[in-house]
Every structure is written in structure tokens, then in C-alpha cells.
PDB file of N, CA and C in Angstrom:
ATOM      1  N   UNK A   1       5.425  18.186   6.856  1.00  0.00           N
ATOM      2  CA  UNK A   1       5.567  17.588   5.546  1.00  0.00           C
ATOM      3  C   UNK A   1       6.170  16.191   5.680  1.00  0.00           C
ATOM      4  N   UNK A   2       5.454  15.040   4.674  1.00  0.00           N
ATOM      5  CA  UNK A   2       6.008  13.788   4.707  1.00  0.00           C
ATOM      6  C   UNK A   2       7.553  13.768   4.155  1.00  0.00           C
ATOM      7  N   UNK A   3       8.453  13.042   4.336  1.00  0.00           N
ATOM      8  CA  UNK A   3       9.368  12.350   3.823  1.00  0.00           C
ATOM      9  C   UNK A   3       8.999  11.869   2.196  1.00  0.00           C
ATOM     10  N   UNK A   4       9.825  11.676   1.027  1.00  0.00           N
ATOM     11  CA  UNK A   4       9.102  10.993   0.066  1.00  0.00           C
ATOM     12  C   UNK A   4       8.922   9.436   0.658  1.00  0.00           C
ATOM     13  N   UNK A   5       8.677   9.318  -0.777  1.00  0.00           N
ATOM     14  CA  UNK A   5       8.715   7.265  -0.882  1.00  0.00           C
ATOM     15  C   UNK A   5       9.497   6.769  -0.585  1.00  0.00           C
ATOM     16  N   UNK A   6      11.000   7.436  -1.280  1.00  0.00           N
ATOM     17  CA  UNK A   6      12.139   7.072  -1.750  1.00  0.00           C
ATOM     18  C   UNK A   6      13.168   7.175  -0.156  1.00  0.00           C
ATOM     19  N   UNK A   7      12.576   7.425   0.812  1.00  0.00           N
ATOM     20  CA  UNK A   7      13.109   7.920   2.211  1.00  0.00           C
ATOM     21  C   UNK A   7      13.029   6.264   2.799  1.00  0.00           C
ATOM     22  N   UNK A   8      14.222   5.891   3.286  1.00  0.00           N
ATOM     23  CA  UNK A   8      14.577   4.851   4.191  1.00  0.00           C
ATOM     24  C   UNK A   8      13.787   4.892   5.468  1.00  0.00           C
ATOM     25  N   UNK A   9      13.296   5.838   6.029  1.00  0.00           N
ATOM     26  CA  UNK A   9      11.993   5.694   7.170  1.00  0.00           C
ATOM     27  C   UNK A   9      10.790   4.921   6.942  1.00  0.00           C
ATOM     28  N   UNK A  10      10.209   5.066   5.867  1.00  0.00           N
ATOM     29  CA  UNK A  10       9.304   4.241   5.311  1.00  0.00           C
ATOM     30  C   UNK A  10       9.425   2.326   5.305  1.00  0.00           C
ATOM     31  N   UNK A  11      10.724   2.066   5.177  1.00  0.00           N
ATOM     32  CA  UNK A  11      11.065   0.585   4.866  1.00  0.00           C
ATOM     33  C   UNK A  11      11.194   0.342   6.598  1.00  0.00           C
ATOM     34  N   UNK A  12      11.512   0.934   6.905  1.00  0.00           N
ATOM     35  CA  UNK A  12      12.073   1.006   8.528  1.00  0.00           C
ATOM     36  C   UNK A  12      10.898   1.010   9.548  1.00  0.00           C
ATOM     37  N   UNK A  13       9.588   1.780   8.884  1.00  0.00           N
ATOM     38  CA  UNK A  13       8.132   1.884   9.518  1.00  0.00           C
ATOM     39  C   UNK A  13       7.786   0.239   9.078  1.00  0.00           C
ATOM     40  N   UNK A  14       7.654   0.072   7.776  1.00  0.00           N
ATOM     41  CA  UNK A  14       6.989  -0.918   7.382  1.00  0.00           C
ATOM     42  C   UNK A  14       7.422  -2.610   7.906  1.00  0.00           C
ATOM     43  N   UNK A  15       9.165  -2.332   8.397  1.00  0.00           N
ATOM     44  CA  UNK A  15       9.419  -3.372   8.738  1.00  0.00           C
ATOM     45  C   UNK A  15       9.331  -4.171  10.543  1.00  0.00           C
ATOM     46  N   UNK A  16       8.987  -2.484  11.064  1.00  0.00           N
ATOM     47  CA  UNK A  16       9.243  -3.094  12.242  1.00  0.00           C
ATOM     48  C   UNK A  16      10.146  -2.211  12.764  1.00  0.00           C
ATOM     49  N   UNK A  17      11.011  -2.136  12.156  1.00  0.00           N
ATOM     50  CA  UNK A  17      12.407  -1.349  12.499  1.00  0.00           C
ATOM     51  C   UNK A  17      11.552  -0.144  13.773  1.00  0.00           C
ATOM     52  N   UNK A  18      10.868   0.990  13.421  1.00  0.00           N
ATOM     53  CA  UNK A  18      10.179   2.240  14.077  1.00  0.00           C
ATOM     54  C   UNK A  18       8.896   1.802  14.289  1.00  0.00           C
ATOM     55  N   UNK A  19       8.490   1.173  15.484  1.00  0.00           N
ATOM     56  CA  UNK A  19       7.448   1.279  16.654  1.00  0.00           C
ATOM     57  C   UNK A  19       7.076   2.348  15.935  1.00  0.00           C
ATOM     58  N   UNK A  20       5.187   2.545  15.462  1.00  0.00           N
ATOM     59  CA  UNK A  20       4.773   3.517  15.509  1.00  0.00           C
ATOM     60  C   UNK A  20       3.399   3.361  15.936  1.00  0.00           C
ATOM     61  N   UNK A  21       2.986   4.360  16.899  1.00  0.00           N
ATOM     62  CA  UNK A  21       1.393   4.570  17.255  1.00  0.00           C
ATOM     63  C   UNK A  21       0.472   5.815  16.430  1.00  0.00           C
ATOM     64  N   UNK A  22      -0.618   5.310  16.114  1.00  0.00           N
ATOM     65  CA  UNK A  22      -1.180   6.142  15.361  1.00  0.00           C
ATOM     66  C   UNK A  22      -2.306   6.536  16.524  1.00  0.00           C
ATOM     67  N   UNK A  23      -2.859   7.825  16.757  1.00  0.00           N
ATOM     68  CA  UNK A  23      -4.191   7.962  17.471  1.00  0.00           C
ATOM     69  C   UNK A  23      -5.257   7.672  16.456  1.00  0.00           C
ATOM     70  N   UNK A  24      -5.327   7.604  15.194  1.00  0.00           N
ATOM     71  CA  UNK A  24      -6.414   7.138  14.240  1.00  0.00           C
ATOM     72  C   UNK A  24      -6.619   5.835  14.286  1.00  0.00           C
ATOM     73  N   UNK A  25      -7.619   5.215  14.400  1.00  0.00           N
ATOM     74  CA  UNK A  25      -7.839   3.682  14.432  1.00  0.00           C
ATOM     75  C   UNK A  25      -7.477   3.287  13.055  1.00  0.00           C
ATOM     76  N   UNK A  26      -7.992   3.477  12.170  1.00  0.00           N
ATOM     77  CA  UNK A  26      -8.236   3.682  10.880  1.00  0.00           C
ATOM     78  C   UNK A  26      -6.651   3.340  10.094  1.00  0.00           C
ATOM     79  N   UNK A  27      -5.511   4.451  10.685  1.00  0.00           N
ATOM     80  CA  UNK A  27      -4.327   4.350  10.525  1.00  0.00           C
ATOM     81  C   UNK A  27      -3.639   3.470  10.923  1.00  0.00           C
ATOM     82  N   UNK A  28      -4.089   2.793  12.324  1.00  0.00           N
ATOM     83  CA  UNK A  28      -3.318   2.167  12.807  1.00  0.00           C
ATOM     84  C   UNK A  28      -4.103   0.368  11.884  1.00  0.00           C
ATOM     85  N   UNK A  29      -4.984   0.349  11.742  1.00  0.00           N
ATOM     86  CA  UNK A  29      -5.385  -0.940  10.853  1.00  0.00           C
ATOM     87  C   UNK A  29      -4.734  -1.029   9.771  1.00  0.00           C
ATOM     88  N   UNK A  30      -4.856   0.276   8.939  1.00  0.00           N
ATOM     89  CA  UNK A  30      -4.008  -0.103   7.636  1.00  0.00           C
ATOM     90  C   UNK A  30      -2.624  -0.598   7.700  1.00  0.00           C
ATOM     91  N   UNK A  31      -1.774   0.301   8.464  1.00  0.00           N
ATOM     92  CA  UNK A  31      -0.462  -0.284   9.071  1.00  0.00           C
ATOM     93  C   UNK A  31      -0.061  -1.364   9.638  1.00  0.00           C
ATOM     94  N   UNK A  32      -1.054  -2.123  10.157  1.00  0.00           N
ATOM     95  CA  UNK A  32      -0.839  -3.254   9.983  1.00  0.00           C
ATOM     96  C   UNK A  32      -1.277  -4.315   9.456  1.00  0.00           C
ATOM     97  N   UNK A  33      -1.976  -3.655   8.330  1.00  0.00           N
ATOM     98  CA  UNK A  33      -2.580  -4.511   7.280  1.00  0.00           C
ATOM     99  C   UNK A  33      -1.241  -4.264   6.207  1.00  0.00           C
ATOM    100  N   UNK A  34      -0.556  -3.529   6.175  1.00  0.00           N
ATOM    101  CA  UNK A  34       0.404  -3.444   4.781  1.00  0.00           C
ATOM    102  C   UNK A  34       1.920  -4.337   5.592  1.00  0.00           C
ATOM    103  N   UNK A  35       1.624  -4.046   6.909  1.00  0.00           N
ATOM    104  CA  UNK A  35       3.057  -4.831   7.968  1.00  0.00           C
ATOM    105  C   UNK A  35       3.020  -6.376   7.470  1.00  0.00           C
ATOM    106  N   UNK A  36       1.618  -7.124   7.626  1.00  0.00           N
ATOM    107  CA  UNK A  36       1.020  -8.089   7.713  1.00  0.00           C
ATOM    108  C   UNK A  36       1.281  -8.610   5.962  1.00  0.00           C
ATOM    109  N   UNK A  37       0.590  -8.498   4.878  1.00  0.00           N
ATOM    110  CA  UNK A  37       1.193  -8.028   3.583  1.00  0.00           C
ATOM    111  C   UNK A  37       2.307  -7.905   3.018  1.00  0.00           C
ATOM    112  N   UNK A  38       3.114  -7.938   3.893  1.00  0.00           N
ATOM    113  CA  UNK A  38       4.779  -8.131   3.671  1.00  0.00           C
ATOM    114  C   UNK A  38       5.267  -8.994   4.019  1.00  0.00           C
ATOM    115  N   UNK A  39       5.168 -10.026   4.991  1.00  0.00           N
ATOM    116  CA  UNK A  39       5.431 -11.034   4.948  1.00  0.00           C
ATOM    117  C   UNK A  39       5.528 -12.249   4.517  1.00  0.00           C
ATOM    118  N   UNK A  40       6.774 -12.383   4.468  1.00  0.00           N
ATOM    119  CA  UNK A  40       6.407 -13.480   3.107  1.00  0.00           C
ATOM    120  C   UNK A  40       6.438 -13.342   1.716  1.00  0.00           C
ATOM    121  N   UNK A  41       6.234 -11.587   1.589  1.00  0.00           N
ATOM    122  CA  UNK A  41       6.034 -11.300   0.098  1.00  0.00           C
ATOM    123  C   UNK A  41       6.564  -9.487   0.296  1.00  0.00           C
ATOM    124  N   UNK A  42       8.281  -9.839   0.821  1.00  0.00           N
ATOM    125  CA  UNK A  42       9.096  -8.135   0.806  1.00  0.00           C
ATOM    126  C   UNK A  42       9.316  -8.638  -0.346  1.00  0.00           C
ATOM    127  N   UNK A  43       8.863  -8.595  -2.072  1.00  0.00           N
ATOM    128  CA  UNK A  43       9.663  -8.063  -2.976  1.00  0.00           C
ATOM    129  C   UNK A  43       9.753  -6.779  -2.987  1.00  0.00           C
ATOM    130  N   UNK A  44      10.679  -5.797  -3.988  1.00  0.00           N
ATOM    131  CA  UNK A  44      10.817  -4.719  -4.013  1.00  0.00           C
ATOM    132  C   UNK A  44       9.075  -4.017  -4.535  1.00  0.00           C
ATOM    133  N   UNK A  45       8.668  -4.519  -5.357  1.00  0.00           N
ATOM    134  CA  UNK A  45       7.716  -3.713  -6.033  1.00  0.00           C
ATOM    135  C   UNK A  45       6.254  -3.447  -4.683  1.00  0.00           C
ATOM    136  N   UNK A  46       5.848  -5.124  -4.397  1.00  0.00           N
ATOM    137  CA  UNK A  46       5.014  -4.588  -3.060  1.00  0.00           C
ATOM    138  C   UNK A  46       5.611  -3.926  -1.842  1.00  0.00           C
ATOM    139  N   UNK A  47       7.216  -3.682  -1.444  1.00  0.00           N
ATOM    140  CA  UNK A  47       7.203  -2.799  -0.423  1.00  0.00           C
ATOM    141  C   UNK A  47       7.276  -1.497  -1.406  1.00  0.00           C
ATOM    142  N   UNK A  48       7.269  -1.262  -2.387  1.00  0.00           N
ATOM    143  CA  UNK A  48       6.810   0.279  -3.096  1.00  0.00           C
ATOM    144  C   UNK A  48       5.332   0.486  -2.681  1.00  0.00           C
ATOM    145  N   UNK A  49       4.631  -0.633  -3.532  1.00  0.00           N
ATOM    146  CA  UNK A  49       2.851  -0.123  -2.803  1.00  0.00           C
ATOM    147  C   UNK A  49       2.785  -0.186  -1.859  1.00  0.00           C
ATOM    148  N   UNK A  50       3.448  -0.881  -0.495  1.00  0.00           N
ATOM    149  CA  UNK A  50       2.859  -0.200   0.841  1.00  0.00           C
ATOM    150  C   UNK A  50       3.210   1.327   1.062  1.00  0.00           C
ATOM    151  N   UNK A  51       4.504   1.505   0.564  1.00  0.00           N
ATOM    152  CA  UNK A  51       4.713   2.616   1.165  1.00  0.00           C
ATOM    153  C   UNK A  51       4.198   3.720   0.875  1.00  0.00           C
ATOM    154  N   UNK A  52       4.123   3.930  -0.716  1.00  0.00           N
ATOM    155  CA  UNK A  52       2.838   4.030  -1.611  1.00  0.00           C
ATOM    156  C   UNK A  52       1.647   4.741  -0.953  1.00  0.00           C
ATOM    157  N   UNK A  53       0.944   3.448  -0.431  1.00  0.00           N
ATOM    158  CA  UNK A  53      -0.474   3.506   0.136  1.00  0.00           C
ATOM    159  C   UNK A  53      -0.143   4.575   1.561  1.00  0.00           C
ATOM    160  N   UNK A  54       1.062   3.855   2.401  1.00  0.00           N
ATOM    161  CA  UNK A  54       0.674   4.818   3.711  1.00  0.00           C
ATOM    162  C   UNK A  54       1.059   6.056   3.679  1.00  0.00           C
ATOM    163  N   UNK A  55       1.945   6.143   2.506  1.00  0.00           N
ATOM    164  CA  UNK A  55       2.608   7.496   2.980  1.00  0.00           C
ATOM    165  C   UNK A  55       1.336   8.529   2.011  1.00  0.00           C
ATOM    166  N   UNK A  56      -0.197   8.090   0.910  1.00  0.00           N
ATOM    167  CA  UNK A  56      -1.052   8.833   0.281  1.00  0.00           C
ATOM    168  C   UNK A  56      -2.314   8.667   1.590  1.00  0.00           C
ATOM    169  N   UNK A  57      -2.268   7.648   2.696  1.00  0.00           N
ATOM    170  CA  UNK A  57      -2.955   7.880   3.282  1.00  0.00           C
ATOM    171  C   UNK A  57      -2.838   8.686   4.385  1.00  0.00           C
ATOM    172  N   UNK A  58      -1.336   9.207   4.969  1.00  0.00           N
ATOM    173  CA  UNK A  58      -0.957   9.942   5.841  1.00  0.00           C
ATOM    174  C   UNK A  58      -1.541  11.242   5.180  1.00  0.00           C
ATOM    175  N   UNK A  59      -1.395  11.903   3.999  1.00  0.00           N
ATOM    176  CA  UNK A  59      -1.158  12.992   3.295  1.00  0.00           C
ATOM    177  C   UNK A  59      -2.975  12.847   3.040  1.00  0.00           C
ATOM    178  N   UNK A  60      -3.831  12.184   3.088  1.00  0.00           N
ATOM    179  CA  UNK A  60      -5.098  12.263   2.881  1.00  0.00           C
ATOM    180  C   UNK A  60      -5.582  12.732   4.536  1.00  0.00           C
ATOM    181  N   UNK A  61      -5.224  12.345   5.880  1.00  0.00           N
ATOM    182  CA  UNK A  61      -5.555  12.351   6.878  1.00  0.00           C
ATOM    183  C   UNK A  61      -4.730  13.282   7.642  1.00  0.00           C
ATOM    184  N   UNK A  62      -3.957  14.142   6.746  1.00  0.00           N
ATOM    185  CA  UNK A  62      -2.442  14.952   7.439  1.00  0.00           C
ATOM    186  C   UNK A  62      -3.363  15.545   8.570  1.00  0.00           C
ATOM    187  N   UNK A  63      -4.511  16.394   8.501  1.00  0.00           N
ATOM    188  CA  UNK A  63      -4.992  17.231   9.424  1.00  0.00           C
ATOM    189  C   UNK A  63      -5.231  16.244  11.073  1.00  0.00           C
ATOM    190  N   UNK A  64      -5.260  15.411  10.864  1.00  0.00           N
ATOM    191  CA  UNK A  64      -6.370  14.282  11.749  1.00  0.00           C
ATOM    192  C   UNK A  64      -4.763  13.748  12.400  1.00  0.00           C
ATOM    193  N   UNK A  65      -3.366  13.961  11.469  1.00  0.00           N
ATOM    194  CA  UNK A  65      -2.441  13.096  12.440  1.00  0.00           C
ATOM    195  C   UNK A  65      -1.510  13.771  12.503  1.00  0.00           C
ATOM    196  N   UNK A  66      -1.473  15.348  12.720  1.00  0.00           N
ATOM    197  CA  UNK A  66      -0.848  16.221  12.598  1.00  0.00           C
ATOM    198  C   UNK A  66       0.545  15.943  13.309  1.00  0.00           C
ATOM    199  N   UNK A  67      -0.101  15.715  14.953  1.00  0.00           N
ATOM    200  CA  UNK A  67       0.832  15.303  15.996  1.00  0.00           C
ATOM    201  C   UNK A  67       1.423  14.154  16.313  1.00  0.00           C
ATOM    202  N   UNK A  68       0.899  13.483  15.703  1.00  0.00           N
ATOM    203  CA  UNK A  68       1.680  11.738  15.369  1.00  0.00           C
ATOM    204  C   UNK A  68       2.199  12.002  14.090  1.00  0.00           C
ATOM    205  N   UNK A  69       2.425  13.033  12.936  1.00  0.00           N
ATOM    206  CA  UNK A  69       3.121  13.020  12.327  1.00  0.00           C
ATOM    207  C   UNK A  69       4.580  13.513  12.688  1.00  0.00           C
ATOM    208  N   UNK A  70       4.273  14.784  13.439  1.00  0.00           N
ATOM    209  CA  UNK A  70       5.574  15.375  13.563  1.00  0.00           C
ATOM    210  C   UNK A  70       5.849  14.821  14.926  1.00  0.00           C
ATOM    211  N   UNK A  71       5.641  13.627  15.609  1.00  0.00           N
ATOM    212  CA  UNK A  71       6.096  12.751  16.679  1.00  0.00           C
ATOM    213  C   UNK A  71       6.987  12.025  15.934  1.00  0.00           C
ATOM    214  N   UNK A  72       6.645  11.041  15.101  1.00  0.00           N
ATOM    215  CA  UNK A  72       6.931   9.913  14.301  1.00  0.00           C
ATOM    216  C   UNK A  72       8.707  10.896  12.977  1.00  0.00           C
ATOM    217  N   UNK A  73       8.171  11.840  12.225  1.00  0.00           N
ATOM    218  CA  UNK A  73       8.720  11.943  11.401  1.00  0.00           C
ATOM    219  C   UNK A  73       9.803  13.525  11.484  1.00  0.00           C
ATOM    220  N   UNK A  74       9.087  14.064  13.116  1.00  0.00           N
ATOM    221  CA  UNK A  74      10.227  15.471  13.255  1.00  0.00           C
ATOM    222  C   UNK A  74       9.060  16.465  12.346  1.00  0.00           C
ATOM    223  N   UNK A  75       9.413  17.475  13.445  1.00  0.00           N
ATOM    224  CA  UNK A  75       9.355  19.016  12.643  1.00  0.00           C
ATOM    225  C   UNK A  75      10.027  19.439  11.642  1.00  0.00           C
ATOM    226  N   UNK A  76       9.262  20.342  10.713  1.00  0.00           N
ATOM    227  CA  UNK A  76       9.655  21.266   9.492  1.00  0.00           C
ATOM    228  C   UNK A  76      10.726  22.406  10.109  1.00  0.00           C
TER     229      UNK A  76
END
């Protein structure tokens, strides 16, 4: 299970802070299309839609990143 929105991992993914590898190509483009997207423009409201976006696209692809999820975010 994801973390919410409202989880400090997310700002921490998005900033750089947590190195993350995705085995999805797909995942790993968007991520750094929303990394990329922030620069320049961290107001509060667009780092809501990135996090937003990755954390509905993790939860759309959960099956496909099962093991880069619970790498990245810990076991249930």
C-alpha cells in the first residue's frame, strides 16, 4: 500500500532527496518529467499535482511495480 499525498516521502521523491529506480520505463519518464516540472515552479499547489499524478500512477501500475514499490516505500 502507497503512503498518502499528505506523506513527506513524496516531496522527498520529487525533490531529489530519495534516489529512486523504477523497472517501468514508463515510470521512470514520468518521474522525471514531474522532477523536471518543478523546477523553477516548487509552488505548493504544483508540488500537490505531481505528487498527485505519481502517487495515481503508482496505484494504476501497482501490479507491474510491486517490487520497486515495497523497495522504495517498505512492506505492509
Amino acid at each position: 500500500m502507497l503512503p498518502s499525498e499528505t506523506d513527506p516521502i513524496w516531496t522527498k521523491i520529487l525533490n531529489g532527496e530519495i534516489q529512486c529506480q523504477f523497472s517501468h520505463v514508463g515510470t521512470c519518464m514520468l518521474l522525471a518529467y514531474l522532477k523536471r516540472s518543478l523546477v523553477g515552479n516548487a509552488r505548493q499547489e504544483k508540488l500537490n499535482s505531481s505528487i498527485h499524478d505519481l502517487r495515481t500512477h503508482l496505484l494504476k501500475y501497482e501490479p507491474l511495480l510491486r517490487s520497486d514499490i515495497e523497495r522504495i516505500f517498505g512492506h505492509d
